[in-house]
C-alpha atoms as a PDB file:
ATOM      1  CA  UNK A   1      48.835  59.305 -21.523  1.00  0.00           C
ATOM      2  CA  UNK A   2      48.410  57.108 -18.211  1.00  0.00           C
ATOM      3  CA  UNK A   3      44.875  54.864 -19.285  1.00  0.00           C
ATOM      4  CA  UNK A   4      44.690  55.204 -22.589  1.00  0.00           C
ATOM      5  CA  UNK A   5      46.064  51.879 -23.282  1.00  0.00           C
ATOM      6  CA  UNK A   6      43.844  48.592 -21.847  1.00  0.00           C
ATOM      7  CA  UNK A   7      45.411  47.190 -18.930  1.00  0.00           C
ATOM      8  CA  UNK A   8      46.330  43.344 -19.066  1.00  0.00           C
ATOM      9  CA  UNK A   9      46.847  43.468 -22.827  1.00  0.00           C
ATOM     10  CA  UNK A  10      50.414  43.107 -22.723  1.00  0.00           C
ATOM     11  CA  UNK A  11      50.924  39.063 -22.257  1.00  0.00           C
ATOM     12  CA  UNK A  12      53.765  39.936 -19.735  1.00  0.00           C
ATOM     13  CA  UNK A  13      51.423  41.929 -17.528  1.00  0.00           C
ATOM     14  CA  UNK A  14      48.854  39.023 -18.312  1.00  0.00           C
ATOM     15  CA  UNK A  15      50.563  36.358 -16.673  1.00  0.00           C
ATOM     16  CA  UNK A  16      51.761  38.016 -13.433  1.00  0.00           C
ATOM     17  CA  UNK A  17      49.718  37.046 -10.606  1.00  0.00           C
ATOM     18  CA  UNK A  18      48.737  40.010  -8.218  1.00  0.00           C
ATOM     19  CA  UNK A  19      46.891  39.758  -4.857  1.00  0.00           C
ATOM     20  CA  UNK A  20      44.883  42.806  -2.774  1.00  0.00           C
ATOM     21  CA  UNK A  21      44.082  42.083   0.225  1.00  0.00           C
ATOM     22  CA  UNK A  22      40.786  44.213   2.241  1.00  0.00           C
ATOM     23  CA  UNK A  23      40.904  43.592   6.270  1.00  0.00           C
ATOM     24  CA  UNK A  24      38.967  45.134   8.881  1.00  0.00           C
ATOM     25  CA  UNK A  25      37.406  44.469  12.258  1.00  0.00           C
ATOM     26  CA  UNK A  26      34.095  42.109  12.898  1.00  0.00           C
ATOM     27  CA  UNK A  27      31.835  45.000  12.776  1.00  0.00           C
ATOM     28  CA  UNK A  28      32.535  46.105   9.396  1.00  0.00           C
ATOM     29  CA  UNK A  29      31.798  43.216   7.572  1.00  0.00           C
ATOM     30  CA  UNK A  30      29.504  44.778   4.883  1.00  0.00           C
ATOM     31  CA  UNK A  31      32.033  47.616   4.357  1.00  0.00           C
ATOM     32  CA  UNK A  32      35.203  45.037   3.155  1.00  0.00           C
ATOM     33  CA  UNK A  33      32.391  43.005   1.301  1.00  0.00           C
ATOM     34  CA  UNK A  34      30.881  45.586  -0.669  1.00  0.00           C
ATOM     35  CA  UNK A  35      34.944  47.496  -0.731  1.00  0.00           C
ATOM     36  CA  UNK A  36      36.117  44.235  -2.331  1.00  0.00           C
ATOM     37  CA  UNK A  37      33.073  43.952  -5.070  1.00  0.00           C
ATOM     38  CA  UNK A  38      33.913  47.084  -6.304  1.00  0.00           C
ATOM     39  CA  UNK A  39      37.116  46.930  -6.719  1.00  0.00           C
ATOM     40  CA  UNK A  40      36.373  44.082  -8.393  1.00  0.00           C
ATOM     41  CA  UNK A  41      34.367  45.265 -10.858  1.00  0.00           C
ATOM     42  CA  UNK A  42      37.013  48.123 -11.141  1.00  0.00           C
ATOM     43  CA  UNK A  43      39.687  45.650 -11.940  1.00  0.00           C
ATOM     44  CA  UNK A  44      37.516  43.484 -14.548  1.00  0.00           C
ATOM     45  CA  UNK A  45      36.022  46.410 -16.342  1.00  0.00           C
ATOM     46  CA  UNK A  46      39.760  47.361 -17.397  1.00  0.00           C
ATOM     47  CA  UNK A  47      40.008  44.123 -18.812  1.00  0.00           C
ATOM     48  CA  UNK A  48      42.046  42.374 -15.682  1.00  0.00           C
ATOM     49  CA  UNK A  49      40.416  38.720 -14.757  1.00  0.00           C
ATOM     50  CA  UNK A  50      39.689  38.651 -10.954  1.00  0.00           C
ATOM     51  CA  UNK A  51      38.875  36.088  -8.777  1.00  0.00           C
ATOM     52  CA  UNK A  52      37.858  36.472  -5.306  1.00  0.00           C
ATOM     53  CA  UNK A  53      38.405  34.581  -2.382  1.00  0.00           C
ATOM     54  CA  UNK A  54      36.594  34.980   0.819  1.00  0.00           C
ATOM     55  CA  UNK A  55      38.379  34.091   4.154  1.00  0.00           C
ATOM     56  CA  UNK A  56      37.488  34.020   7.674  1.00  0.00           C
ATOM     57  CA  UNK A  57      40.105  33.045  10.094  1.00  0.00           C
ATOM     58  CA  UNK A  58      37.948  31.182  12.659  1.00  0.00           C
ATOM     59  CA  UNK A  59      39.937  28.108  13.349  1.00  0.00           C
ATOM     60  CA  UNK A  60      36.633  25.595  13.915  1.00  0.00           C
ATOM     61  CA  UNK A  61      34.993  28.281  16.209  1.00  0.00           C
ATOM     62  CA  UNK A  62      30.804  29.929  15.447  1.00  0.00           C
ATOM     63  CA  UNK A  63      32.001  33.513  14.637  1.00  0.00           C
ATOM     64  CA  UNK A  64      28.322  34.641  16.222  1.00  0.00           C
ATOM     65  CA  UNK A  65      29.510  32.727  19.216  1.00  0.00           C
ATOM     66  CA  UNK A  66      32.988  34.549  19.740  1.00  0.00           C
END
């Protein structure tokens, strides 16, 4: 039966490193936030560690002034 093990209990699976990434335009920044929580919370109540990692690809620019 598909979830009726833990995930992340095997040390194999433990150890690999996995990255999701959540994009979307500069209106919608409260939908990838709050998109990217949850899945977060998803993720760590199945027993997975996250860590999360905010980026915003403005190379030394105000984003409110683009």
């Amino acid at each position: 039966m598909i979830g009726s093990k833990p995930v992340g209990t095997n040390a194999a699976q433990s150890k690999t490193t996995k990255h999701i990434f959540v994009t979307g335009g500069v209106i919608s920044s409260l939908g990838k936030g709050l998109t990217a929580a949850s899945l977060g919370n998803l993720l760590t109540a199945r027993g997975l560690h996250v860590v999360m990692q905010k980026l915003d690809p403005y190379l030394n620019v105000d984003p409110g002034t683009m």
